[in-house]
N, C-alpha and C. Protein backbone atom coordinates (compact mmCIF):
# COMPACT_ATOMS: atom_id res chain seq x y z
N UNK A 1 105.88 -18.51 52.48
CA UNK A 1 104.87 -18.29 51.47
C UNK A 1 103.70 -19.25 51.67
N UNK A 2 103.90 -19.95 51.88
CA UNK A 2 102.83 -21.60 52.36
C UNK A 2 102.01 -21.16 53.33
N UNK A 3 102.91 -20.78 54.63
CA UNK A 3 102.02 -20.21 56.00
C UNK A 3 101.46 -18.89 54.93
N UNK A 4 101.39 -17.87 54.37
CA UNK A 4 100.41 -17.31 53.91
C UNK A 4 99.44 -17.45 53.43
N UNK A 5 99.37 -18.34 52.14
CA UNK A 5 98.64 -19.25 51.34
C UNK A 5 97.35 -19.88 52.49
N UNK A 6 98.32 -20.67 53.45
CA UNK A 6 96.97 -21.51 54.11
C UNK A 6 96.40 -20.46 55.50
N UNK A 7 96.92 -19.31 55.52
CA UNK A 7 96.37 -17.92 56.69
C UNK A 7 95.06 -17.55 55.25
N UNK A 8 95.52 -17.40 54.11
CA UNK A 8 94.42 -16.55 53.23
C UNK A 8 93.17 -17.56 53.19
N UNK A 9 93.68 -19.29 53.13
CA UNK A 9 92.66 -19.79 52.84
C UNK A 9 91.72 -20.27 53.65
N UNK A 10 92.35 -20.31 54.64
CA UNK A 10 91.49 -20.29 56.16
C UNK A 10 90.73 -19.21 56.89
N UNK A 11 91.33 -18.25 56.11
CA UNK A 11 90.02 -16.66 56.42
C UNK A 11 89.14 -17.25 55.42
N UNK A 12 88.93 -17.40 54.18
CA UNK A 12 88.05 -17.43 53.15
C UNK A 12 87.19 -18.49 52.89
N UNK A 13 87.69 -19.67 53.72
CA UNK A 13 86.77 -21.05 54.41
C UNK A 13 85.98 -20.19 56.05
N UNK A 14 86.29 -19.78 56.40
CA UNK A 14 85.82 -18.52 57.89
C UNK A 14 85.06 -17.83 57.31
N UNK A 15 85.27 -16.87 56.19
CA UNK A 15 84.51 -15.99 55.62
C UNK A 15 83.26 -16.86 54.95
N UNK A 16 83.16 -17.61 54.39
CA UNK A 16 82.62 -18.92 53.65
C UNK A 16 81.23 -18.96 54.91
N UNK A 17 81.90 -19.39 55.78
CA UNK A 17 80.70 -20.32 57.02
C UNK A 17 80.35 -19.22 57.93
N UNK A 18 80.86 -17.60 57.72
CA UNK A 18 80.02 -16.61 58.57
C UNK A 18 78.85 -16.91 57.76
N UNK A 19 79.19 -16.11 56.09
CA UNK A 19 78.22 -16.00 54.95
C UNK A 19 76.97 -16.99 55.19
N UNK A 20 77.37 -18.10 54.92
CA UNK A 20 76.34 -18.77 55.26
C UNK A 20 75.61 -19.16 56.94
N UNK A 21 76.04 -18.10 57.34
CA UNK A 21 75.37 -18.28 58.73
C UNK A 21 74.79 -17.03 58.83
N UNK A 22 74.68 -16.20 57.64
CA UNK A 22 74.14 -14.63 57.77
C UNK A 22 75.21 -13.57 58.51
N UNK A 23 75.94 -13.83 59.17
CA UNK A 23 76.78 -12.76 59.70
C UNK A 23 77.84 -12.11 59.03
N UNK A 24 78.07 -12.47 57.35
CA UNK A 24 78.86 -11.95 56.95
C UNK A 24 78.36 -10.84 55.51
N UNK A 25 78.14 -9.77 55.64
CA UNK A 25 77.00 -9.00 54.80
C UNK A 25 77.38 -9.44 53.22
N UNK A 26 78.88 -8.59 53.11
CA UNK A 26 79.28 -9.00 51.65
C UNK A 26 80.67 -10.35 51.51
N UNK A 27 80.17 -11.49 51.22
CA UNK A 27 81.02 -12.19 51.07
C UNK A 27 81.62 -11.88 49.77
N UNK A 28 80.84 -11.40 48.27
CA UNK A 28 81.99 -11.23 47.57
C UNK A 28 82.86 -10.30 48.12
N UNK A 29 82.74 -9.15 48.52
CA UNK A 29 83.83 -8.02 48.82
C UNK A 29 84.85 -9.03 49.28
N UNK A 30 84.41 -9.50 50.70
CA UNK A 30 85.70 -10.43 51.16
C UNK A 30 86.60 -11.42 50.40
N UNK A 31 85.47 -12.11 49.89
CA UNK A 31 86.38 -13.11 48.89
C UNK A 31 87.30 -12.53 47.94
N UNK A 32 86.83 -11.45 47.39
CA UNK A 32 87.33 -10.86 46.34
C UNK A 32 88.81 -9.91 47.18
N UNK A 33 88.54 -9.44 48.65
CA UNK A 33 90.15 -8.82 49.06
C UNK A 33 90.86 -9.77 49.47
N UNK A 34 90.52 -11.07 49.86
CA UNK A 34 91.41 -12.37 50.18
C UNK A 34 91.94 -12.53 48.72
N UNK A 35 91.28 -13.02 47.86
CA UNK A 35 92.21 -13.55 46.12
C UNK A 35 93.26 -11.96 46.26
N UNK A 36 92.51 -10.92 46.17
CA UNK A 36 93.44 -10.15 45.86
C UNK A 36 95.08 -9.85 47.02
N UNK A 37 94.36 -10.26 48.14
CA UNK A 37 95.83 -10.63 49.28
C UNK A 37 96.71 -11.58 48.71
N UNK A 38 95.90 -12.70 48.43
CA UNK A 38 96.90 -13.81 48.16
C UNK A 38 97.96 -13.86 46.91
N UNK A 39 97.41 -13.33 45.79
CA UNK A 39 97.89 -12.67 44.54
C UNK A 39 99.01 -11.48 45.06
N UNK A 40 99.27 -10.86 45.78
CA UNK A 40 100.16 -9.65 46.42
C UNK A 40 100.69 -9.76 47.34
N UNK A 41 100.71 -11.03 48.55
CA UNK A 41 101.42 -12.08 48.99
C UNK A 41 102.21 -12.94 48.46
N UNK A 42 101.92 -13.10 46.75
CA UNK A 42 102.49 -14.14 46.23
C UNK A 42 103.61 -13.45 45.73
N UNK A 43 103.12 -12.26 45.22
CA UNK A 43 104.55 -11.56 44.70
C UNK A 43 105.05 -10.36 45.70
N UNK A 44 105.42 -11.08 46.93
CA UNK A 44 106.43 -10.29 47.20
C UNK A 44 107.35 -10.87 47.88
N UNK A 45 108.64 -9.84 47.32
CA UNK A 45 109.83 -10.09 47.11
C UNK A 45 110.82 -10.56 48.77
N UNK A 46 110.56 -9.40 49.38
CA UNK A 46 111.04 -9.47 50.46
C UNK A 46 110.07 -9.27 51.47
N UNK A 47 110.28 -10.03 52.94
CA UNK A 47 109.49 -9.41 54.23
C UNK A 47 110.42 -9.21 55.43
N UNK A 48 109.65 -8.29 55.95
CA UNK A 48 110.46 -7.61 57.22
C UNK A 48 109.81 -7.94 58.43
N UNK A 49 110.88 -7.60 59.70
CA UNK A 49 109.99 -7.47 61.00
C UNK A 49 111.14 -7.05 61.50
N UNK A 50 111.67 -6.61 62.97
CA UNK A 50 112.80 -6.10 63.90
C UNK A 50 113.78 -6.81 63.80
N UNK A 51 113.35 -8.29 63.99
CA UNK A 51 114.60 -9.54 63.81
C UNK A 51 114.34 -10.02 62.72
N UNK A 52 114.96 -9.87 61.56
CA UNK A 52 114.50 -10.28 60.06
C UNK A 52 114.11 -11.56 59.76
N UNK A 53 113.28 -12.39 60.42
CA UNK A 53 112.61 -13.38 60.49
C UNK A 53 112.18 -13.92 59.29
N UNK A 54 111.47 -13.22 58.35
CA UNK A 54 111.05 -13.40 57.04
C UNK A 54 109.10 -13.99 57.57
N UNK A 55 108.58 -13.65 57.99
CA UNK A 55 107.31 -13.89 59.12
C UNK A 55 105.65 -13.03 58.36
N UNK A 56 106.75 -11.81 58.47
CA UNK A 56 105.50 -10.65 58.09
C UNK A 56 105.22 -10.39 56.73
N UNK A 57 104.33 -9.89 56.32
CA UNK A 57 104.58 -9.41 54.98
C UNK A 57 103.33 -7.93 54.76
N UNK A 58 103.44 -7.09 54.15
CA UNK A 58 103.02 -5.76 54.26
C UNK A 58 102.06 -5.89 53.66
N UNK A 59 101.60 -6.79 52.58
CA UNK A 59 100.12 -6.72 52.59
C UNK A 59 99.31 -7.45 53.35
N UNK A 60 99.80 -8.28 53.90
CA UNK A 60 98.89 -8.76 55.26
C UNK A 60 98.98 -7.71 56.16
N UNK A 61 99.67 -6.95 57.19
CA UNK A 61 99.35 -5.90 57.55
C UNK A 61 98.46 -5.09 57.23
N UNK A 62 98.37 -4.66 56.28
CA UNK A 62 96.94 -3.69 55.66
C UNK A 62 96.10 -4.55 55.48
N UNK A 63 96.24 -5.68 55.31
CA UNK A 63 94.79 -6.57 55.54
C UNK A 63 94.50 -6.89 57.16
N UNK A 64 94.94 -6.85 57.74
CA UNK A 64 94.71 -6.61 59.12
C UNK A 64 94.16 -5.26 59.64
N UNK A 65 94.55 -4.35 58.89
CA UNK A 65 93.92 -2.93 59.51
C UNK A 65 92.63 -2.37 58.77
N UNK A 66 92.62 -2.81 57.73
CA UNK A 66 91.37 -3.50 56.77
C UNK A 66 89.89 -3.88 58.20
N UNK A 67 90.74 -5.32 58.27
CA UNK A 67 90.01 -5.96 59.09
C UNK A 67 89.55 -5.52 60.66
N UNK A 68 90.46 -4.86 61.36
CA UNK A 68 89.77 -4.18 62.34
C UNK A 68 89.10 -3.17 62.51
N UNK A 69 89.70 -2.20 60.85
CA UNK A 69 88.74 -0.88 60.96
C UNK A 69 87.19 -1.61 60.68
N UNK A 70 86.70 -2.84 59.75
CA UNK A 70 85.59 -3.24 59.73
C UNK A 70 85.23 -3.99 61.35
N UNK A 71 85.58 -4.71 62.01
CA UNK A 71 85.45 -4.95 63.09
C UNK A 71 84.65 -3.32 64.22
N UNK A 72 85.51 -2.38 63.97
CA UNK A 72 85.35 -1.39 64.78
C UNK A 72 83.97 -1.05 64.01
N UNK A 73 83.80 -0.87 62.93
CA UNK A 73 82.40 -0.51 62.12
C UNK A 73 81.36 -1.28 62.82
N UNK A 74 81.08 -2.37 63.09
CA UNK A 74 80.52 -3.37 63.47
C UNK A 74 80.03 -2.82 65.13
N UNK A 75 81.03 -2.99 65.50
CA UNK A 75 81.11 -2.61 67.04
C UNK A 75 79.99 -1.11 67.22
N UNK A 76 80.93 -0.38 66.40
CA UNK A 76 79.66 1.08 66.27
C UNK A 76 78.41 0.85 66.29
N UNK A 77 78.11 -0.06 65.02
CA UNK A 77 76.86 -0.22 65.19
C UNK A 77 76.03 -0.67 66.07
N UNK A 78 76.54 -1.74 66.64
CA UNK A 78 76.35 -2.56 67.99
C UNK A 78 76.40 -1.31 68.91
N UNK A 79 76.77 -0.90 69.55
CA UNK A 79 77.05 0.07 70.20
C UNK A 79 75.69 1.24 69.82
N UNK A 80 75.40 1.65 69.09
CA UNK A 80 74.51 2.39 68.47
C UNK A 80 73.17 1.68 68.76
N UNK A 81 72.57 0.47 68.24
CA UNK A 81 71.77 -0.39 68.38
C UNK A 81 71.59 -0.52 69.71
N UNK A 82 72.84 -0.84 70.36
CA UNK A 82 72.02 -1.09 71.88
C UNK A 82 71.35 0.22 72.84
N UNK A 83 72.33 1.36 72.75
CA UNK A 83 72.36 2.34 73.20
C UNK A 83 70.44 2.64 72.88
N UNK A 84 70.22 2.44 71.65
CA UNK A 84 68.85 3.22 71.95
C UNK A 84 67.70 2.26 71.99
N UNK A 85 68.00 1.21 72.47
CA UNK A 85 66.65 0.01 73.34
C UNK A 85 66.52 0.85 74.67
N UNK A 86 65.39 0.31 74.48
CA UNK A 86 64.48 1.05 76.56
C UNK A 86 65.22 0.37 77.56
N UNK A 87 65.67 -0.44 77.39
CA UNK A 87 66.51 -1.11 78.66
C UNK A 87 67.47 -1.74 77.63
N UNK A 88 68.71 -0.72 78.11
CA UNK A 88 69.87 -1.40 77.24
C UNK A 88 70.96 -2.40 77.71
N UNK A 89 71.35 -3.36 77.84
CA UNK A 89 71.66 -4.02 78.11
C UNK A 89 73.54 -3.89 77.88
N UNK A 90 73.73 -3.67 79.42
CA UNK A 90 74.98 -2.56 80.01
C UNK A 90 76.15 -3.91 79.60
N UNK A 91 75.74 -4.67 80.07
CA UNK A 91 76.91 -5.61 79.89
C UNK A 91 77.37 -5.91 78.03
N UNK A 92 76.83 -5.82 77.68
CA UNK A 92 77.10 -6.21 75.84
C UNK A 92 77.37 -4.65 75.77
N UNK A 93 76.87 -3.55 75.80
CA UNK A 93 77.29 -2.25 75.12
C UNK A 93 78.64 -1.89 75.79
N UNK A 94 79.03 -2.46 77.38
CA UNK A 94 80.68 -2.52 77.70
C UNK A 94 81.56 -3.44 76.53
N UNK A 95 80.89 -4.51 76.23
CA UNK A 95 81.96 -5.49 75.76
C UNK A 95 82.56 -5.10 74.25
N UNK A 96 81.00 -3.87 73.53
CA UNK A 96 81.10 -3.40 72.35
C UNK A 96 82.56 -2.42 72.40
N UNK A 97 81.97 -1.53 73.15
CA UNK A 97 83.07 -0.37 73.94
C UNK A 97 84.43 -1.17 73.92
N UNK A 98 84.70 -2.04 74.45
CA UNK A 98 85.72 -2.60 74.43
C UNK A 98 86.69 -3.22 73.70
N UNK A 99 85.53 -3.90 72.71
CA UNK A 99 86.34 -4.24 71.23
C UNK A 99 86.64 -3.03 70.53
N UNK A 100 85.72 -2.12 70.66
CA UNK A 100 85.71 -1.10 69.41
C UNK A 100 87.27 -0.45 69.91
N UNK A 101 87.77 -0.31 70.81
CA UNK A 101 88.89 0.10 71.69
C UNK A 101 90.29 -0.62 71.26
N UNK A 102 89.80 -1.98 71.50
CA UNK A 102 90.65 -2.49 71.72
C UNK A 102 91.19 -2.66 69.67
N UNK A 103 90.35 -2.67 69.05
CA UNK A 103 90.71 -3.29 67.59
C UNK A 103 91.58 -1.47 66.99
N UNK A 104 90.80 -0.33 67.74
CA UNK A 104 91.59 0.58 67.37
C UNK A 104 92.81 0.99 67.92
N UNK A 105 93.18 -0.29 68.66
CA UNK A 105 94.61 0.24 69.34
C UNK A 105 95.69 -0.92 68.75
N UNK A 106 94.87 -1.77 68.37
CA UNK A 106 95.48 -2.49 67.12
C UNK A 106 95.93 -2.04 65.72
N UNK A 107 95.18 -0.97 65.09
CA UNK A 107 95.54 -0.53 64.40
C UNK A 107 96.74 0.44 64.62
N UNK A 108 96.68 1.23 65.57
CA UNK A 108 97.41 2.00 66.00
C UNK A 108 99.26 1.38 66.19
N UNK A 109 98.80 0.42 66.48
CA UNK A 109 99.75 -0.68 66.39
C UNK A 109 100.56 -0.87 65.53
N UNK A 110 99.73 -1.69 64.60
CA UNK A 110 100.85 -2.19 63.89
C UNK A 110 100.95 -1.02 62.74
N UNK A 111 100.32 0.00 62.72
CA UNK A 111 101.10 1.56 61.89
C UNK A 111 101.99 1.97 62.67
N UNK A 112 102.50 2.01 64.07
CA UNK A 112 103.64 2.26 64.47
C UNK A 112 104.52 1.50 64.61
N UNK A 113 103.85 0.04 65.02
CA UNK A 113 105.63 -1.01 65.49
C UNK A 113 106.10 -1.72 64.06
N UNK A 114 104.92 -1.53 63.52
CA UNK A 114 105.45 -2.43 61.64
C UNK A 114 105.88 -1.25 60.84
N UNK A 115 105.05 -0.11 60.18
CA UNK A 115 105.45 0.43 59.07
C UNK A 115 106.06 1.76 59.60
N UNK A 116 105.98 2.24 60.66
CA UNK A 116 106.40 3.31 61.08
C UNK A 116 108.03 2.86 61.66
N UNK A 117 108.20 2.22 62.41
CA UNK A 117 109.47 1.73 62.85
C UNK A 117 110.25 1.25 62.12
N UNK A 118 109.92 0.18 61.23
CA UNK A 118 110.36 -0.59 60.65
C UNK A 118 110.08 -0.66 59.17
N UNK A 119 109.46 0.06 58.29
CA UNK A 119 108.66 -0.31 57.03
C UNK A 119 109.38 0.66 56.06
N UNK A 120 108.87 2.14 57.06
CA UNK A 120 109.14 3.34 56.00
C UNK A 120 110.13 4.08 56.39
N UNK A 121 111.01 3.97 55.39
CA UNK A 121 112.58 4.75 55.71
C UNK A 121 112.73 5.70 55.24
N UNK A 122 113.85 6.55 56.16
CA UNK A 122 114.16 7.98 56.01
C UNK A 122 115.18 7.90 54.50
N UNK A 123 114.84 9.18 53.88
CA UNK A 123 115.45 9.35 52.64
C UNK A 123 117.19 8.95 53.01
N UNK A 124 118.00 8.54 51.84
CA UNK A 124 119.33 8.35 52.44
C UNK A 124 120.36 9.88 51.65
N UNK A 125 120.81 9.94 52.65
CA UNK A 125 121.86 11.45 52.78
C UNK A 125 122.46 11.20 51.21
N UNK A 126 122.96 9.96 51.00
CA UNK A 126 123.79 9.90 49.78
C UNK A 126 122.98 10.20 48.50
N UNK A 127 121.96 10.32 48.48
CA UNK A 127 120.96 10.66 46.87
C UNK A 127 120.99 12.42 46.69
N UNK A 128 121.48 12.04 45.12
CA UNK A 128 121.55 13.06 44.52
C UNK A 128 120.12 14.11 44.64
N UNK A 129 120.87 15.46 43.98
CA UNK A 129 119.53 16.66 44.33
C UNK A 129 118.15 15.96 44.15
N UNK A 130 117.96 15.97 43.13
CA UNK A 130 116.56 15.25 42.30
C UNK A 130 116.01 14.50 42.93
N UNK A 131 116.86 12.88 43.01
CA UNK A 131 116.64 11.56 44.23
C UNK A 131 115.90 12.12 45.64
N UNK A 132 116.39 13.03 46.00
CA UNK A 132 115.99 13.16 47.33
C UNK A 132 115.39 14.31 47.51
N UNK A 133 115.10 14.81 46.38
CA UNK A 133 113.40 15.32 46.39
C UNK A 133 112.34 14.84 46.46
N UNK A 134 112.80 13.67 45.79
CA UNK A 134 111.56 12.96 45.42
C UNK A 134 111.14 11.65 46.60
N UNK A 135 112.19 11.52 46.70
CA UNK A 135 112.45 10.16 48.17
C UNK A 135 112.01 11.26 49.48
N UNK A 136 112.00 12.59 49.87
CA UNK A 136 111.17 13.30 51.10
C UNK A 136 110.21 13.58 50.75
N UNK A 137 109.26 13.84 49.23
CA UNK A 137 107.88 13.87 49.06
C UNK A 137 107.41 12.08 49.54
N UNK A 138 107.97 11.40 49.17
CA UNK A 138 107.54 10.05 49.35
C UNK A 138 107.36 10.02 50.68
N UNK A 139 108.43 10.05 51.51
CA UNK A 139 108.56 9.93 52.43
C UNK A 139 107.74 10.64 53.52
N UNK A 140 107.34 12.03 53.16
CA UNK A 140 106.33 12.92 53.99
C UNK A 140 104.94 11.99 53.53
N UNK A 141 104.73 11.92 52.67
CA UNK A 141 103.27 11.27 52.24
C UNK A 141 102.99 9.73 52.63
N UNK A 142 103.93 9.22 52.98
CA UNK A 142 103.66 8.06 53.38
C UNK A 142 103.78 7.84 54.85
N UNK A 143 104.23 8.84 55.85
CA UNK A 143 104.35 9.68 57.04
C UNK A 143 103.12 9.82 57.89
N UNK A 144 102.52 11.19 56.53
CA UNK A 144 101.33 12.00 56.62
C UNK A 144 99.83 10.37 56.29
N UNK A 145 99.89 9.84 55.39
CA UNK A 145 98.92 8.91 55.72
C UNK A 145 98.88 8.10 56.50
N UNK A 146 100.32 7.58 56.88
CA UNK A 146 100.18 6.91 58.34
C UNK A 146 99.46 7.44 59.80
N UNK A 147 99.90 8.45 59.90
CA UNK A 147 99.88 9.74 61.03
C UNK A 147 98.20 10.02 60.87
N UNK A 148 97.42 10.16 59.64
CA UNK A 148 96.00 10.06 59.76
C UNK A 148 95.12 8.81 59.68
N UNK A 149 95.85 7.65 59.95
CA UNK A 149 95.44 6.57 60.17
C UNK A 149 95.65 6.47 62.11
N UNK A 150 96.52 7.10 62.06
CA UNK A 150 96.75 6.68 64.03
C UNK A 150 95.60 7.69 64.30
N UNK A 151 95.59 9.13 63.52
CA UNK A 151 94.54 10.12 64.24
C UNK A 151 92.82 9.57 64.40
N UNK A 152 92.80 8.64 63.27
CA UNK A 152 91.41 8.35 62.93
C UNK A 152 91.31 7.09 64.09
N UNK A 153 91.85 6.12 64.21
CA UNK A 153 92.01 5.38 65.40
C UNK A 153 91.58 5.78 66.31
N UNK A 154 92.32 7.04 66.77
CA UNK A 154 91.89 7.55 68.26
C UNK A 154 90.51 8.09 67.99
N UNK A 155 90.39 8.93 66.96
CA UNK A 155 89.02 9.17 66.75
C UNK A 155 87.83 8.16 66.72
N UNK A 156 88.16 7.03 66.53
CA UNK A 156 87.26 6.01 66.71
C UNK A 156 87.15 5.36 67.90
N UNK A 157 87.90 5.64 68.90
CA UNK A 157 88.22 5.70 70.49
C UNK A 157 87.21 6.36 71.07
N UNK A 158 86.86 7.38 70.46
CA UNK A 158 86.29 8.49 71.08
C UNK A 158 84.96 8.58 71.16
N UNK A 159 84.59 8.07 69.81
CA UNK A 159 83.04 8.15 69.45
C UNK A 159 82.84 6.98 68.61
N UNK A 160 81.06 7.19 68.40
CA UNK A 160 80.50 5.84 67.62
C UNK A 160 80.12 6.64 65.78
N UNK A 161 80.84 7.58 65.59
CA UNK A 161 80.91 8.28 64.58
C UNK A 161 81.70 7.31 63.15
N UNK A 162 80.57 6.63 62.94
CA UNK A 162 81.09 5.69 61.55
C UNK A 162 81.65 6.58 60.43
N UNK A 163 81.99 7.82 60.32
CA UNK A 163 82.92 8.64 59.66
C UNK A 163 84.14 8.20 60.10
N UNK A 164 84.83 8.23 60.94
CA UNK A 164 85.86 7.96 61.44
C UNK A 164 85.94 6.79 60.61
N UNK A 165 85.32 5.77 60.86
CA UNK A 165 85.96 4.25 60.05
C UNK A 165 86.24 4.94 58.59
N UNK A 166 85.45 5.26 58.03
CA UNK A 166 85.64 5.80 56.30
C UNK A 166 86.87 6.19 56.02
N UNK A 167 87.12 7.15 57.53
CA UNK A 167 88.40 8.10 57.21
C UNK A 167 90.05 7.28 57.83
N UNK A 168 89.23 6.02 58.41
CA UNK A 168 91.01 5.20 58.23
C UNK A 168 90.90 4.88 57.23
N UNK A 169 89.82 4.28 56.83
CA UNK A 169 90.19 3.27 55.34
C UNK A 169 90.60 3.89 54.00
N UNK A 170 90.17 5.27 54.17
CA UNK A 170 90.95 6.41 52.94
C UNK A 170 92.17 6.99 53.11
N UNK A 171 92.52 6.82 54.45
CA UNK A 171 93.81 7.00 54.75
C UNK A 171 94.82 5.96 54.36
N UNK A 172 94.25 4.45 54.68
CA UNK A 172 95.30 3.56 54.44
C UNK A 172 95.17 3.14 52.78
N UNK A 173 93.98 3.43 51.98
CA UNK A 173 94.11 3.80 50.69
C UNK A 173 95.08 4.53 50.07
N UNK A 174 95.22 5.72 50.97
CA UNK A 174 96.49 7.03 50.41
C UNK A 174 97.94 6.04 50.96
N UNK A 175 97.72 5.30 52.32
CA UNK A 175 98.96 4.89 52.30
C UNK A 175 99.21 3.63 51.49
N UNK A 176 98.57 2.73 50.87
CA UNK A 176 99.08 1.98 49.94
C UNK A 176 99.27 2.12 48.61
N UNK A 177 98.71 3.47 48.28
CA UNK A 177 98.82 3.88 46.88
C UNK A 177 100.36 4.51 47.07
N UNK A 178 100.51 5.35 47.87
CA UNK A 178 102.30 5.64 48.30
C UNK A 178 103.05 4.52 48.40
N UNK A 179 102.78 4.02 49.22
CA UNK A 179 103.61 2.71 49.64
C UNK A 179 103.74 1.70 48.67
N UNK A 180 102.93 1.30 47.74
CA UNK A 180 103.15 0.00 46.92
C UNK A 180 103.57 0.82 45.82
N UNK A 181 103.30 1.85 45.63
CA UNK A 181 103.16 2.10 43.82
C UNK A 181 104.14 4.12 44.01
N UNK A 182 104.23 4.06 44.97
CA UNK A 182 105.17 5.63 45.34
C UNK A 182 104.81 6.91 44.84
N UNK A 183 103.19 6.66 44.30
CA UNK A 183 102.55 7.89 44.16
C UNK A 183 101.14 7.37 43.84
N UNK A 184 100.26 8.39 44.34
CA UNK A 184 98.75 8.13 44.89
C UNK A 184 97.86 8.32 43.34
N UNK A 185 97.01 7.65 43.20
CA UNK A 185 96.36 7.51 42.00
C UNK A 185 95.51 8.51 41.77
């Protein structure tokens, strides 16, 4: 819980000294999803990973995919910006290309090796009729928003189409409204 505490407060001292260096547009937004990480870090109960370590915790994950789908936003733009100067400057619009790549294969990531492998479980055989109606709607919907979070990824692979970012971050909206609260608001 400590190593979380001082991970939240060391983004938000980071977030702090972009802000004031101009590179960080909305510092309240940020400040305001760090308190709200740390507050939903604080209460939770259990954490997982393959070897039950106790290491990870699931709202840092979505604050990580948070953070690269904005990273990849960034990159777009960059990418966009350079692309239409008279002499564009090949070496920075590769390196854009590259992050924007590389942060969406991160996402891709940890929706498959964290919540897909390991996070979100198959309904169990032993639940009654009702139970396990309701545990395979859960279960498809928290599936189905994962599954359009990997699609939008690749879609952001593909192109500099800042729709794509919108459409992970409404995806992983649908998946934490499933996932934390087991039905979407």
């Amino acid at each position: 819980m400590k190593f979380y505490l001082l991970v939240l407060l060391s983004l938000l001292v980071a977030d702090a000294d972009l802000y004031a260096q101009g590179s960080l547009d909305s510092y309240t937004d940020s400040t305001s999803e760090l308190l709200r990480l740390t507050t939903a870090i604080a209460e939770l109960e259990e954490e997982h990973c393959e070897v039950p370590c106790g290491i990870y915790g699931d709202s840092l994950r979505i604050a990580l995919i948070k953070e690269h789908a904005r990273t990849i936003e960034k990159a777009m733009n960059q990418i966009n910006t350079l692309s239409k100067e008279a002499s564009p400057n090949y070496n920075q619009l590769i390196r854009w290309v590259n992050n924007k790549e590389k942060h969406a294969e991160e996402i891709q990531h940890i929706v498959a090796q964290y919540f897909m492998h390991q996070r979100v479980k198959m309904p169990k055989s032993s639940l009654g009729k009702k139970e396990m109606k309701k545990a395979k709607e859960k279960y498809f919907n928290l599936l189905s928003s994962l599954h359009a979070v990997q699609v939008y990824a690749m879609k952001c692979k593909q192109t500099t189409d800042l729709d794509q970012v919108g459409n992970i971050n409404s995806a992983v909206e649908d998946f934490e409204a499933y996932y934390f609260h087991g039905h979407k608001h």
